[in-house]
Protein backbone atom coordinates (compact mmCIF):
# COMPACT_ATOMS: atom_id res chain seq x y z
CA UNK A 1 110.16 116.42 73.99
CA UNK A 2 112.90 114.25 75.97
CA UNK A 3 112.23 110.54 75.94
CA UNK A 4 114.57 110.02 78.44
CA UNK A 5 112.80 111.86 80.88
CA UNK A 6 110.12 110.16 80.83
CA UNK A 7 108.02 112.95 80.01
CA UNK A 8 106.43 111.06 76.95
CA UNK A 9 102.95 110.51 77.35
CA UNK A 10 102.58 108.92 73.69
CA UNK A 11 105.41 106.70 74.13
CA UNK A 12 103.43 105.38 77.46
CA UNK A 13 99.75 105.20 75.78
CA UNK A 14 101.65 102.33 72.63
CA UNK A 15 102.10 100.07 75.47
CA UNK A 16 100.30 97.08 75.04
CA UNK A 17 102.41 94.62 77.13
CA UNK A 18 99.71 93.68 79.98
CA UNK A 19 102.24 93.19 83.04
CA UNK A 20 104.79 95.73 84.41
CA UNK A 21 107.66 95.81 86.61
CA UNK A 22 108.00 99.10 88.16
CA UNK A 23 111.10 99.66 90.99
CA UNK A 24 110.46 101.42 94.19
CA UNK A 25 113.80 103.50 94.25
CA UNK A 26 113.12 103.92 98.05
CA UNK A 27 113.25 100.73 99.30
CA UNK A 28 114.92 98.79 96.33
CA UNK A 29 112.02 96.54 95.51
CA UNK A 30 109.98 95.78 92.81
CA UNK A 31 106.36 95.29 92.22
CA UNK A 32 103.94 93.44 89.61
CA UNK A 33 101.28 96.24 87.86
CA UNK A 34 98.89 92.83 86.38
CA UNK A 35 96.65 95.11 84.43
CA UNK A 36 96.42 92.31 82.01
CA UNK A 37 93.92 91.03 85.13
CA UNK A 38 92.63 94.17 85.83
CA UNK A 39 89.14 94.64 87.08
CA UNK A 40 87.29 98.14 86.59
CA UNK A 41 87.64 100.16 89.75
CA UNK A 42 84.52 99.99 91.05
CA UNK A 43 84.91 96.30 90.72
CA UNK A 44 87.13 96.35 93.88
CA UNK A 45 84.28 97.31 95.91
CA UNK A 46 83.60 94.60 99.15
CA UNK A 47 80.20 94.31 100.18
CA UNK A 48 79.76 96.87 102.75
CA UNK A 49 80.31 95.55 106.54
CA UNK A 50 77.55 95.62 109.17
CA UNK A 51 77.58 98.17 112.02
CA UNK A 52 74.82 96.84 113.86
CA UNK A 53 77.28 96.22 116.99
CA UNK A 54 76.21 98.14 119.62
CA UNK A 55 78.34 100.68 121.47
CA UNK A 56 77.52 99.00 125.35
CA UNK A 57 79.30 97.03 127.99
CA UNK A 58 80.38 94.26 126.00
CA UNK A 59 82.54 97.03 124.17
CA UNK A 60 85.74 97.22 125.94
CA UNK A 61 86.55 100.59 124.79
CA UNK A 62 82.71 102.26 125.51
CA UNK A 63 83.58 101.33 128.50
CA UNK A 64 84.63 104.08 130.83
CA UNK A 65 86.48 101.67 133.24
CA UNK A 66 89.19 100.80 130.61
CA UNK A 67 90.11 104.48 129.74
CA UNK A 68 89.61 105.82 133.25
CA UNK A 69 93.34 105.66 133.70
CA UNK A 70 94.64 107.30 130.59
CA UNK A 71 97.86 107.94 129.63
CA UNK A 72 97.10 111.36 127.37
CA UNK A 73 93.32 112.57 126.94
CA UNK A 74 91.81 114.78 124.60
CA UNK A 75 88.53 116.69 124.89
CA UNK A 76 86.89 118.27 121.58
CA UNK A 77 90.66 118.86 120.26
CA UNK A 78 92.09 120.08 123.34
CA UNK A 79 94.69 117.96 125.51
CA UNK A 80 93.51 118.11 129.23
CA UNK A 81 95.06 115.78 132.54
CA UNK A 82 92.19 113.79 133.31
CA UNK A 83 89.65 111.54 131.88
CA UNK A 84 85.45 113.04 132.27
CA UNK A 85 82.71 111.63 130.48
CA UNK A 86 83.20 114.52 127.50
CA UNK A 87 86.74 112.64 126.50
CA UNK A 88 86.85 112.73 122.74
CA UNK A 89 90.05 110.60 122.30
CA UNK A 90 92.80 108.68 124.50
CA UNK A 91 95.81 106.50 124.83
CA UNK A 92 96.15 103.65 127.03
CA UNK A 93 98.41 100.71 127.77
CA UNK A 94 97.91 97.58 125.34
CA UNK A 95 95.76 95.35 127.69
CA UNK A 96 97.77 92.30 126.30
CA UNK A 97 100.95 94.18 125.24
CA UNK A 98 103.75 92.59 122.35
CA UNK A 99 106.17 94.28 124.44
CA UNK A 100 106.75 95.41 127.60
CA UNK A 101 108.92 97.90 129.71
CA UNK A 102 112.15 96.53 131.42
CA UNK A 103 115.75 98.17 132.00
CA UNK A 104 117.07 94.79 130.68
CA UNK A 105 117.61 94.07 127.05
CA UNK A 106 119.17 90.56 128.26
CA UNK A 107 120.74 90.17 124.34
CA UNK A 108 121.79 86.38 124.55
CA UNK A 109 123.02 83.29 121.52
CA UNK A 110 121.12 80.67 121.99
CA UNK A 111 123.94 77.87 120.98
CA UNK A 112 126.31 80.35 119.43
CA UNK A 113 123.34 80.55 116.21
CA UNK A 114 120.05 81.88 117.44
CA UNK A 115 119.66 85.45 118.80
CA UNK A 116 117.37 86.53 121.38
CA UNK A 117 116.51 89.62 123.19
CA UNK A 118 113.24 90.73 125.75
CA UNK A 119 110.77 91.82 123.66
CA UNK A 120 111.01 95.65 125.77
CA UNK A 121 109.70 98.23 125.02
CA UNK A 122 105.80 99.99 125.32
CA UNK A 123 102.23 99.00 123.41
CA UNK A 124 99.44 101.26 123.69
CA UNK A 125 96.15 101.96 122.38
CA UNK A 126 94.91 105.03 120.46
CA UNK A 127 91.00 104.83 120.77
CA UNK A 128 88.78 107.53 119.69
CA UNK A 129 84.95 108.27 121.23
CA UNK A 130 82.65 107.28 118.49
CA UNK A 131 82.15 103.71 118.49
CA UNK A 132 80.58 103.74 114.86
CA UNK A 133 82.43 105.85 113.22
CA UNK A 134 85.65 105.10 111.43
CA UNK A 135 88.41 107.32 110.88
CA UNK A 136 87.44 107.94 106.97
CA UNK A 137 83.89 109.51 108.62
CA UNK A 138 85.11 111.39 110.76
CA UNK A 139 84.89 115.40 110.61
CA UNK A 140 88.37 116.70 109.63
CA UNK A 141 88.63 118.48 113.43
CA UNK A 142 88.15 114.86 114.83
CA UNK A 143 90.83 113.09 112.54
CA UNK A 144 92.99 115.96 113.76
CA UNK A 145 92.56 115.13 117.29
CA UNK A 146 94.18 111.81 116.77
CA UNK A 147 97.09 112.90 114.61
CA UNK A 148 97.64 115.66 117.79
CA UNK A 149 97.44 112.84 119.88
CA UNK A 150 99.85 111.07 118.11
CA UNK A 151 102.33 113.39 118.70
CA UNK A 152 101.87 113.71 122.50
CA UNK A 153 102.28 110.20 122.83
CA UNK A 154 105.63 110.13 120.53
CA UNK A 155 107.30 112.96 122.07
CA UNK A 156 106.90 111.25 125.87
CA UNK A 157 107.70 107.72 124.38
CA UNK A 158 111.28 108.73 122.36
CA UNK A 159 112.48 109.34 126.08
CA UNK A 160 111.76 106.50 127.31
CA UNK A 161 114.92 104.26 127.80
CA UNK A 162 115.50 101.07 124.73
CA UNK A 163 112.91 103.43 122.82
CA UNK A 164 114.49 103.44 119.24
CA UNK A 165 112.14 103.05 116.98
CA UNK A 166 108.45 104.21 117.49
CA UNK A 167 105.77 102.31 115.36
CA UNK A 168 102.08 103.71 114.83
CA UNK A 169 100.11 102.01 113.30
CA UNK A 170 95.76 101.64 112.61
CA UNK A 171 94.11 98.06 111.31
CA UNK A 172 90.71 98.77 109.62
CA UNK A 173 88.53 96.10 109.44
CA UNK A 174 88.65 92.62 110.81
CA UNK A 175 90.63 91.40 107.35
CA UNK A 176 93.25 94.41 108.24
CA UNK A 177 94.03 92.48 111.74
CA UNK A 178 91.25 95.13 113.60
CA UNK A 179 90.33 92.39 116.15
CA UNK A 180 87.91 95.01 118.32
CA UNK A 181 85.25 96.87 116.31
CA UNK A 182 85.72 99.98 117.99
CA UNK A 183 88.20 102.33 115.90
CA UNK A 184 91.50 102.80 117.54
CA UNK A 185 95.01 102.57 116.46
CA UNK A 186 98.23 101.44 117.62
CA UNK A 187 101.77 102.81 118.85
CA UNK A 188 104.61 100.17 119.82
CA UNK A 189 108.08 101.25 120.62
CA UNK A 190 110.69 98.62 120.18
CA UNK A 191 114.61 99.02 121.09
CA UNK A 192 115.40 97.75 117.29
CA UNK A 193 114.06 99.81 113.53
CA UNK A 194 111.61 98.33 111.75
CA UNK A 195 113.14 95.95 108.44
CA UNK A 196 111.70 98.13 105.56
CA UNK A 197 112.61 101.15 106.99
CA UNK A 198 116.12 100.02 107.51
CA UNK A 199 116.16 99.13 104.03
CA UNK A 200 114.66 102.28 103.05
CA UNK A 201 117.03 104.63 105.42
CA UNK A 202 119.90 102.64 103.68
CA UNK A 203 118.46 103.52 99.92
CA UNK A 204 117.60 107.15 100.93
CA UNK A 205 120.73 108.09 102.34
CA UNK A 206 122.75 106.73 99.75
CA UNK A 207 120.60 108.15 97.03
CA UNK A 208 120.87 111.67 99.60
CA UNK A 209 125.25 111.20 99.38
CA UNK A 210 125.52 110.86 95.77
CA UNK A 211 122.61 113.41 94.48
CA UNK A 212 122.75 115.72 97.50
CA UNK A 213 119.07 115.78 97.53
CA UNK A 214 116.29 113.63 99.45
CA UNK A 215 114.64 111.09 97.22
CA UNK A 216 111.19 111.59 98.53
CA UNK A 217 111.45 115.45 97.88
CA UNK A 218 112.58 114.66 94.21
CA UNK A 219 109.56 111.93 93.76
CA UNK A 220 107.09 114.66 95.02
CA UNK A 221 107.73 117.13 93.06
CA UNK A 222 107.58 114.85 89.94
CA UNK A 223 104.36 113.87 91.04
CA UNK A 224 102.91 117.53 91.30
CA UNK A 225 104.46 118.12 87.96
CA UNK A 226 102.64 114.87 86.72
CA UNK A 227 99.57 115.05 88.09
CA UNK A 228 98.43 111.60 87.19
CA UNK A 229 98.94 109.62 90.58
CA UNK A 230 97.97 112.56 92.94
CA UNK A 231 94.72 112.53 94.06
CA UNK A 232 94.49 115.22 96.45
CA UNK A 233 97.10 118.06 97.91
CA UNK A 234 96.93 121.25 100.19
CA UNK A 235 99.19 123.78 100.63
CA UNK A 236 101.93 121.35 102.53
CA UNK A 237 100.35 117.83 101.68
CA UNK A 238 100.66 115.43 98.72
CA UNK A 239 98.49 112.39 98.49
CA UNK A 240 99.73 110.22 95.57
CA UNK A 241 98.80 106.28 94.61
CA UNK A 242 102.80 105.71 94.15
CA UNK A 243 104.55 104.56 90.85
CA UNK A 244 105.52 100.93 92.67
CA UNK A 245 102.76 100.86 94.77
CA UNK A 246 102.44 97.61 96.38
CA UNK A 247 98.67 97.37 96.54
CA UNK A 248 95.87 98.55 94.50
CA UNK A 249 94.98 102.02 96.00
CA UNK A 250 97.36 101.97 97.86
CA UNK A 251 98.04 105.82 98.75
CA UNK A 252 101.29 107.93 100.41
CA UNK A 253 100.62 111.20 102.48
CA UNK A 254 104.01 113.12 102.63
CA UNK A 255 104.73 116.85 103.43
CA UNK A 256 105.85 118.69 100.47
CA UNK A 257 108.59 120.40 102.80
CA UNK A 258 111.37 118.02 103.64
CA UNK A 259 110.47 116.65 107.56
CA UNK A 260 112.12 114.09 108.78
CA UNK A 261 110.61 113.92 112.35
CA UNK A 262 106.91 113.18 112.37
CA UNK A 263 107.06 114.05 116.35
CA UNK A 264 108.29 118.16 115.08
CA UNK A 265 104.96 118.79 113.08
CA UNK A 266 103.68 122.13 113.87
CA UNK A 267 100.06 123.09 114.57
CA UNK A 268 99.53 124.56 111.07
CA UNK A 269 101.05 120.99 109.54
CA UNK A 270 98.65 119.39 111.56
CA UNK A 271 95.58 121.18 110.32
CA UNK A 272 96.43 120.12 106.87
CA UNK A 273 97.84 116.94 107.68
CA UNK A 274 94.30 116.32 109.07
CA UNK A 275 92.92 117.70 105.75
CA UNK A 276 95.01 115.83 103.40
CA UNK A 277 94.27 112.40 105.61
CA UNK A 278 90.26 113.08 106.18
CA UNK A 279 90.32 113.58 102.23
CA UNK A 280 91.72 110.40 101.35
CA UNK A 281 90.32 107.95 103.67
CA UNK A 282 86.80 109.34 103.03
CA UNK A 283 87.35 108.84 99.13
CA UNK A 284 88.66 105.26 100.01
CA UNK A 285 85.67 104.88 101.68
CA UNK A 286 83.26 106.12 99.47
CA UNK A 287 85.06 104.60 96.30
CA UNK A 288 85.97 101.09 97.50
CA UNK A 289 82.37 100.93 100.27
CA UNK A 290 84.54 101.60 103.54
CA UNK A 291 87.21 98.68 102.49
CA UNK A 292 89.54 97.40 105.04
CA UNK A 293 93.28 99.20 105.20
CA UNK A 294 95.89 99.80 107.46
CA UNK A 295 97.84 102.78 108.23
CA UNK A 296 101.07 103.33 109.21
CA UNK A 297 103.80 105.71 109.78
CA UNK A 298 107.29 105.78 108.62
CA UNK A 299 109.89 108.50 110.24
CA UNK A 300 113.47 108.98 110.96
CA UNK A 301 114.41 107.04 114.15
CA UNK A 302 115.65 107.67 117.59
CA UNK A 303 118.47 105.83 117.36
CA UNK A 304 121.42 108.10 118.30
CA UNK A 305 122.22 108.82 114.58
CA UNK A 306 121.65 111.69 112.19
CA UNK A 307 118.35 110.48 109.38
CA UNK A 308 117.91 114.30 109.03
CA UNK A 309 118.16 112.87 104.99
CA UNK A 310 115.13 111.04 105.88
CA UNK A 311 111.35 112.00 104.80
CA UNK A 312 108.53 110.87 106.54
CA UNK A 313 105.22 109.60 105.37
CA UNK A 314 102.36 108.01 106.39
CA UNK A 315 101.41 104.84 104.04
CA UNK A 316 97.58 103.65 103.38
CA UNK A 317 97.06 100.35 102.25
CA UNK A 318 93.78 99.09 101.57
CA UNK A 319 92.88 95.30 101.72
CA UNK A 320 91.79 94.22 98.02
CA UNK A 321 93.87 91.73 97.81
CA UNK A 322 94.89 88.47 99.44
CA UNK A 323 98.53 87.77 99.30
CA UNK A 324 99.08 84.09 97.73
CA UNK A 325 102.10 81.76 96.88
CA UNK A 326 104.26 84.57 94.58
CA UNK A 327 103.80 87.48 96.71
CA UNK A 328 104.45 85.62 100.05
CA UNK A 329 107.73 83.36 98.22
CA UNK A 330 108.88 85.72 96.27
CA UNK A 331 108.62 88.91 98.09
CA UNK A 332 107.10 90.72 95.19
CA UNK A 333 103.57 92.35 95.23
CA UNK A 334 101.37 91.94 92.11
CA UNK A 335 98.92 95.32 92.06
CA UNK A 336 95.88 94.42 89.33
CA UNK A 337 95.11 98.25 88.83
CA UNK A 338 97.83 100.86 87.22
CA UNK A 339 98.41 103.21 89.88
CA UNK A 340 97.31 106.12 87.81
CA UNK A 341 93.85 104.20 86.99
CA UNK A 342 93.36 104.29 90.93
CA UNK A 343 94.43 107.80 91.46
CA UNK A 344 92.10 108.83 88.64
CA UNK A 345 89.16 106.85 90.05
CA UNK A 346 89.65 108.50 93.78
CA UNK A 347 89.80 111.71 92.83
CA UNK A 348 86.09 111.38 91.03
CA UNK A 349 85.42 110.36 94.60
């Protein structure tokens, strides 16, 4: 057996040191895995949070008023042009919007040091029908709706002038940011690309010009080979708790075919896109009591530039932590479960 590959399970199980470093080779980082501090994994279970809010006027998305005006509506999985009282799922404009459409960029110094820009660009508001029911309880068809409607909304927004980047995003939970109850997720568009996935684009197509291969398709199929860290696949869908990952249970939902532009998926992707996502949040919630987590997509930009290197992916990360002092100063995550422990635990789930 070849030690260097990394293929030795004995040489793993000696380990005894209670802390490990472990590198992200996609974004260059490193994490803590604390498992000196570990807690069993049913020990990261939060007391479960009340539903007792009622779905009436004084929700702003049971209201019919607010999504009477939508920009893209669904009914029961089909896209249709106009809001009835059977919509199922829509997208409307961020009531109090981080940024906002404009032709004018208006890129200024402020003294020759500071830089400043208009903050343009579009917010909206993914909301689905069922005030009670978060996305880890919904039926599979229903979490498919969303990712469909995903999609409608990315393809209009990347034409949309200082559209570079498009960001979606969902906050579980009030600790996750969720400051409305009612499920619903995010999409911003911003003229400039989000920090880490600069840093990742950089790392991936470097890694791409020297091995002539895409990192993420390399990492997958060590996973499959593994086993250890997936917790569930499909046919075209991997869900793994990742080597570095930067929370405990944290998971990554990637295509096992190299796709670099989420906006592309086809219908049959989507079905087990759906499948692969419904799988994992309802284990998350079922394993951890419905714990808070955010979502969020990572894809090759719209820049003007070639990321066909690029691999996108769809991170979970579930709120079982609170970042303190050495996370927040030094810029390093400590995780206080081994990833493996976690996938283990979620696929019992």
């Amino acid at each position: 057996m070849n030690e260097q590959s990394g293929d030795s399970k004995n040489k793993e199980e000696k380990e005894e040191f209670p802390s490990q470093l472990r590198y992200d080779i996609s974004s260059g980082e490193w994490v803590v895995v604390a498992s000196g501090r570990a807690k069993r994994p049913e020990m990261f279970q939060k007391e479960k949070r009340s539903k007792e809010e009622s779905a009436d006027k004084d929700c702003p998305f049971c209201d019919f008023n607010t999504i009477k005006n939508a920009l893209t509506v669904f009914e029961n999985g089909q896209k249709v042009e106009e809001v009835t009282e059977n919509w199922s799922a829509v997208s409307i404009p961020n009531k109090f919007p981080a940024f906002l459409p404009s032709d004018d960029l208006n890129k200024r110094y402020e003294n020759s040091l500071y830089l400043t820009m208009n903050a343009v660009g579009y917010h909206e508001v993914v909301i689905t029908r069922d005030h009670h029911k978060s996305m880890g309880e919904l039926p599979v068809d229903k979490v498919r709706e969303v990712f469909a409607l995903y999609k409608e909304r990315y393809l209009e927004l990347k034409q949309k002038k200082h559209v570079n980047y498009v960001s979606i995003f969902h906050n579980h939970g009030a600790e996750a940011g969720a400051s409305i109850t009612h499920p619903h997720s995010q999409i911003i568009t911003t003229p400039l690309i989000d920090v880490d996935l600069n840093k990742a684009l950089s790392k991936v197509k470097n890694y791409h010009r020297e091995k002539k291969d895409c990192i993420y398709c390399q990492m997958n199929e060590w996973e499959m080979k593994r086993k250890e860290r997936v917790v569930y696949e499909n046919d075209l869908f991997l869900v793994v708790c990742p080597f570095a990952s930067k929370a405990a249970f944290q998971a990554i939902v990637s295509p096992k075919k190299h796709l670099a532009y989420f906006e592309e998926i086809t219908d049959e992707e989507l079905d087990q896109l759906a499948d692969a996502f419904s799988k994992i949040l309802s284990k998350l919630y079922k394993g951890l009591n419905d714990p808070p987590y955010n979502f969020y997509l990572h894809c090759a930009p719209h820049d003007g530039m070639n990321h066909d290197y690029y691999h996108w992916h769809w991170t979970i990360l579930p709120k079982t932590d609170v970042w303190a002092g050495f996370e927040l100063g030094a810029r390093m995550e400590i995780s206080t479960i081994k990833p493996e422990k976690a996938a283990e635990y979620l696929r019992e789930q």
